[in-house]
C-alpha atoms as a PDB file:
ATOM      1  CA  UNK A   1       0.000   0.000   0.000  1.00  0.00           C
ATOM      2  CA  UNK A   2       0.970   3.333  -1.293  1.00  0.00           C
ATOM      3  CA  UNK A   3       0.100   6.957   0.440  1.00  0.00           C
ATOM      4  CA  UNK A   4       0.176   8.485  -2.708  1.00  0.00           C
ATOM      5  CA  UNK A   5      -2.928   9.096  -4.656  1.00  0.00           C
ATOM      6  CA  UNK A   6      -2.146   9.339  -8.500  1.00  0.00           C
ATOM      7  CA  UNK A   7       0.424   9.909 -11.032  1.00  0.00           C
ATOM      8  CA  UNK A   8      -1.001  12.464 -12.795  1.00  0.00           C
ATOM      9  CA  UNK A   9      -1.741  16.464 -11.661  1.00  0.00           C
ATOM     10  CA  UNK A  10      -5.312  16.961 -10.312  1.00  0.00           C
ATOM     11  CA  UNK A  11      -7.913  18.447 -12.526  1.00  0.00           C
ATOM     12  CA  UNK A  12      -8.584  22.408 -11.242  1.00  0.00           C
ATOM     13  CA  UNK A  13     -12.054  23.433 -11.148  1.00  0.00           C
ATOM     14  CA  UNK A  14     -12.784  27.055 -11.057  1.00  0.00           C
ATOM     15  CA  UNK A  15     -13.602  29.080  -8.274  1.00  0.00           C
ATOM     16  CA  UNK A  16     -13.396  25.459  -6.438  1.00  0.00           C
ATOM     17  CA  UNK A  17     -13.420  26.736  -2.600  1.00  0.00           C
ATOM     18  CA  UNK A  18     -16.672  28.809  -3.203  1.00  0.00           C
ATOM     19  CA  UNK A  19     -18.349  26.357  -4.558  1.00  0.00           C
ATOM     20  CA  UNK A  20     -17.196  23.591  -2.141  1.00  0.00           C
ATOM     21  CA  UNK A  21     -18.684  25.806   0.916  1.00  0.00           C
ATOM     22  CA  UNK A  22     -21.990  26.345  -0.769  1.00  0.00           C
ATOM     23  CA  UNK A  23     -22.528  22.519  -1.513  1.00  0.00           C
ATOM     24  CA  UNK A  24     -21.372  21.927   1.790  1.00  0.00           C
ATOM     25  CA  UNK A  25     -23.505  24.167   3.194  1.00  0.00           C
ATOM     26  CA  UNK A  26     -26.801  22.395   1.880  1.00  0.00           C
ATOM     27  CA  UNK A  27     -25.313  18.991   2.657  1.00  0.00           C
ATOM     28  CA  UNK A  28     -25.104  20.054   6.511  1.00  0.00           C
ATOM     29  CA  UNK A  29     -28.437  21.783   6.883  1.00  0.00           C
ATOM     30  CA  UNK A  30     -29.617  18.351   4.961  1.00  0.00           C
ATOM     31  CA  UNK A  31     -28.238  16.135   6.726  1.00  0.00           C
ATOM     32  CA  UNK A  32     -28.690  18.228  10.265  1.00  0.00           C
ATOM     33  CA  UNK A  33     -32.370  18.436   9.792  1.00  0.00           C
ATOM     34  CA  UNK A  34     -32.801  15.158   8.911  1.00  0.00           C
ATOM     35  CA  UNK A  35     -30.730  13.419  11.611  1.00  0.00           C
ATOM     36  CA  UNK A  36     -32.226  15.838  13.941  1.00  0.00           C
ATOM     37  CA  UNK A  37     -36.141  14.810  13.139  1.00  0.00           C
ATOM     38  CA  UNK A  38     -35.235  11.209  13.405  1.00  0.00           C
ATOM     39  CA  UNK A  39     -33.792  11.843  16.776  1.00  0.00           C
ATOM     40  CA  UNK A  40     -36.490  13.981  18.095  1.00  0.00           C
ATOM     41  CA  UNK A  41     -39.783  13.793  16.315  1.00  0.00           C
ATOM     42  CA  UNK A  42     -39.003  10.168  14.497  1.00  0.00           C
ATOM     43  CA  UNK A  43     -39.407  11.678  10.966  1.00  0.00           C
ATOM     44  CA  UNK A  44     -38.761  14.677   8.929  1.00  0.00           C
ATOM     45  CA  UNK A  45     -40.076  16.129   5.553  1.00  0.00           C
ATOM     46  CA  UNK A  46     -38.487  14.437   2.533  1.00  0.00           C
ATOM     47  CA  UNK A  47     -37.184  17.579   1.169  1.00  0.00           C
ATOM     48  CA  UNK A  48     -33.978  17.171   4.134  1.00  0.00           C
ATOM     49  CA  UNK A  49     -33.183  13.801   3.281  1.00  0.00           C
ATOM     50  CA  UNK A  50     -33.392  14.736  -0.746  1.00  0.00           C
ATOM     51  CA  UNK A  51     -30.981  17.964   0.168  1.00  0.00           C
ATOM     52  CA  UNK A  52     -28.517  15.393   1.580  1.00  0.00           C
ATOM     53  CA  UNK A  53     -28.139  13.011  -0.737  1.00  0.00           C
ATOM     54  CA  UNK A  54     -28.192  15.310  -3.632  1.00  0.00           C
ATOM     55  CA  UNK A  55     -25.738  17.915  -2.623  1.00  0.00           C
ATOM     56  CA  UNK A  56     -23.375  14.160  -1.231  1.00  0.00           C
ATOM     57  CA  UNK A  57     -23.723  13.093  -5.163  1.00  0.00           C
ATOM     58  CA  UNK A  58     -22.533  17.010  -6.148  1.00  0.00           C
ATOM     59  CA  UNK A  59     -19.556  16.840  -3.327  1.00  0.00           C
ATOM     60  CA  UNK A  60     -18.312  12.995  -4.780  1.00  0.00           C
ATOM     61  CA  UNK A  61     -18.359  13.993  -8.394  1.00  0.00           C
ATOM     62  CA  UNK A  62     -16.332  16.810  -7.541  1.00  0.00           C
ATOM     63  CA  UNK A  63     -13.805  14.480  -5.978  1.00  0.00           C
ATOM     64  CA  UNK A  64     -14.101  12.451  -8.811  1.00  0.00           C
ATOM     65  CA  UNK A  65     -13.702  14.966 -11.488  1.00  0.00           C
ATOM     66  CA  UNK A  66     -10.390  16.462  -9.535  1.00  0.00           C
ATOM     67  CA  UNK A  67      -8.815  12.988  -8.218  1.00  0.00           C
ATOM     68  CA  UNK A  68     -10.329  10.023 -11.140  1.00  0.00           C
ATOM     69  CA  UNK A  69     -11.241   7.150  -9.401  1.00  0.00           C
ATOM     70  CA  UNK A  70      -8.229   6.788  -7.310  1.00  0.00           C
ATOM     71  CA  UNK A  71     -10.081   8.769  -5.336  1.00  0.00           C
ATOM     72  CA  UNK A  72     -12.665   5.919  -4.550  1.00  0.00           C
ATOM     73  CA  UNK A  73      -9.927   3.656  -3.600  1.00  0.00           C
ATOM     74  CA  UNK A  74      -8.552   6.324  -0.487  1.00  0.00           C
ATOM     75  CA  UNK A  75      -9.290   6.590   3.030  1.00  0.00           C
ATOM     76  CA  UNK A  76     -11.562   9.567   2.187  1.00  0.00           C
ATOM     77  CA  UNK A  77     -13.245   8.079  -0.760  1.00  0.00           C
ATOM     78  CA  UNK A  78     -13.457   4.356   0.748  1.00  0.00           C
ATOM     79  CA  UNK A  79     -15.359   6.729   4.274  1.00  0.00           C
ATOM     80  CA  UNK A  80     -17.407   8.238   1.902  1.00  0.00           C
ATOM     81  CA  UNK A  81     -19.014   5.214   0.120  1.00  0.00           C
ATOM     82  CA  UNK A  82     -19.707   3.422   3.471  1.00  0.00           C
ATOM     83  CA  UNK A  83     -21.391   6.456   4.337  1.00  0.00           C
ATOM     84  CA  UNK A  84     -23.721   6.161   1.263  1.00  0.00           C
ATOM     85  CA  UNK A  85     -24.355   2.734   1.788  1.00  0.00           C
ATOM     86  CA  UNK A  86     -25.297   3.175   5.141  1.00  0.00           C
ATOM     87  CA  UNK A  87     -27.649   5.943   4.451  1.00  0.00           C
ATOM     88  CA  UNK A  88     -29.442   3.722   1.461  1.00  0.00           C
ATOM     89  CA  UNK A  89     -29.864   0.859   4.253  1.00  0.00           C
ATOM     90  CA  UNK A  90     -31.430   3.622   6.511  1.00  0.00           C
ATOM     91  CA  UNK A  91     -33.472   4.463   4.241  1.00  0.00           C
ATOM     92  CA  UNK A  92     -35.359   1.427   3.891  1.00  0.00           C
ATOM     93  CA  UNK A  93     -34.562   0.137   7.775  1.00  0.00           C
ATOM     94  CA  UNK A  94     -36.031   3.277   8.738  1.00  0.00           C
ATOM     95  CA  UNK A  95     -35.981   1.548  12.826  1.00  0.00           C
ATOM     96  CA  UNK A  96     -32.425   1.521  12.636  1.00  0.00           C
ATOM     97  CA  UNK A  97     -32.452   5.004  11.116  1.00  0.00           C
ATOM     98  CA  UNK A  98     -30.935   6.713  14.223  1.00  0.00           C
ATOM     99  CA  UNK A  99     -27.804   4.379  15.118  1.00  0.00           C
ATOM    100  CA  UNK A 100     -27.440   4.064  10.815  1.00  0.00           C
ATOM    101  CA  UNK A 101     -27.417   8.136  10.755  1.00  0.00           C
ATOM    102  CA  UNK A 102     -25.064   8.201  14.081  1.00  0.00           C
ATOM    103  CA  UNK A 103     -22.175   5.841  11.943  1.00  0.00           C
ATOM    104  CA  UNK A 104     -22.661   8.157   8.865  1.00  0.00           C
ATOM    105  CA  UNK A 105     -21.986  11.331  11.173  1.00  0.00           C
ATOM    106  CA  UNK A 106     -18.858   9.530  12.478  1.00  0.00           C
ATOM    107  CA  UNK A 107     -17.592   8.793   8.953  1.00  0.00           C
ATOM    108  CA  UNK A 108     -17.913  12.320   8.123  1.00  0.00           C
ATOM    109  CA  UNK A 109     -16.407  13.471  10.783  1.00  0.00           C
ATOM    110  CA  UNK A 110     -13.642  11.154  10.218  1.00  0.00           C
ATOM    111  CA  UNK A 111     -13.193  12.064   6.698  1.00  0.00           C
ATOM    112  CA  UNK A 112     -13.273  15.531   6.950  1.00  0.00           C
ATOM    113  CA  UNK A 113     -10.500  15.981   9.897  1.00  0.00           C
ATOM    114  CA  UNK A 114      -8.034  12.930   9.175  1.00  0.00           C
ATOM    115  CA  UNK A 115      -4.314  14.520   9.003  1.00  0.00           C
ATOM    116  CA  UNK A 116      -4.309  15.026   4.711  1.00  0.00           C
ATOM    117  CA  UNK A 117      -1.476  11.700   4.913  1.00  0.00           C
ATOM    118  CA  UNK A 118      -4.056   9.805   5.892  1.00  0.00           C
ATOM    119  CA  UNK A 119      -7.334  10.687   3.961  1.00  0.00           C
ATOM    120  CA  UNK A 120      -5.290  10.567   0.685  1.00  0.00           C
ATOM    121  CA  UNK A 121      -3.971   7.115   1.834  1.00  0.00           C
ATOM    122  CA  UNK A 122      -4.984   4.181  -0.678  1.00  0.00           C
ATOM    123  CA  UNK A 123      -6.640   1.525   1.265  1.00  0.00           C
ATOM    124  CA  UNK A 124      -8.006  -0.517  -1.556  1.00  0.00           C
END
């Protein structure tokens, strides 16, 4: 196993930063809201769940577009899909919904404040 990512230069995507924050943005009030109603009320209007998942899709195909898919076989990228499998089981176990939701919060938090060594360390 290898810590480096790829051979070849990353692609640049304009005004990436501003962009990043504003997709991240909707992915935490998303996600917030909608691990927040399953915690407290036991369910939450669809529109939440919806903002999650679509601004996750929008935040991996920007990894994907900048790293290839190296990017899927990395600490960060290998987090990331675990998370999205874990949200498609809590969506149809919605009784496990709360300790499914807990794991993907962990994973993100993970992902997003590993040392940079280690999130762009190949695992698979």
């Amino acid at each position: 196993m290898t810590g480096i990512k790829s051979t070849k230069a990353k692609r640049r995507i304009p005004f990436d930063k501003p962009i990043k924050i504003v997709i991240l943005f909707f992915h935490f009030i998303g996600f917030s809201v909608w691990y927040g109603g399953a915690v407290i009320v036991g369910e939450v209007p669809a529109i939440f769940p919806a903002m999650a998942v679509v601004s996750g899709v929008f935040l991996v195909a920007r990894e994907l577009y900048k790293d290839g898919s190296v990017w899927l076989r990395v600490t960060e990228g290998v987090l990331t899909m675990v998370k999205v499998v874990l949200l498609a089981v809590a969506s149809v176990l919605t009784m496990y919904e709360v300790p499914l939701l807990s794991i993907v919060m962990l994973c993100g938090l993970l992902s997003s404040h590993l040392p940079e060594e280690i999130k762009e360390k190949r695992i698979l």
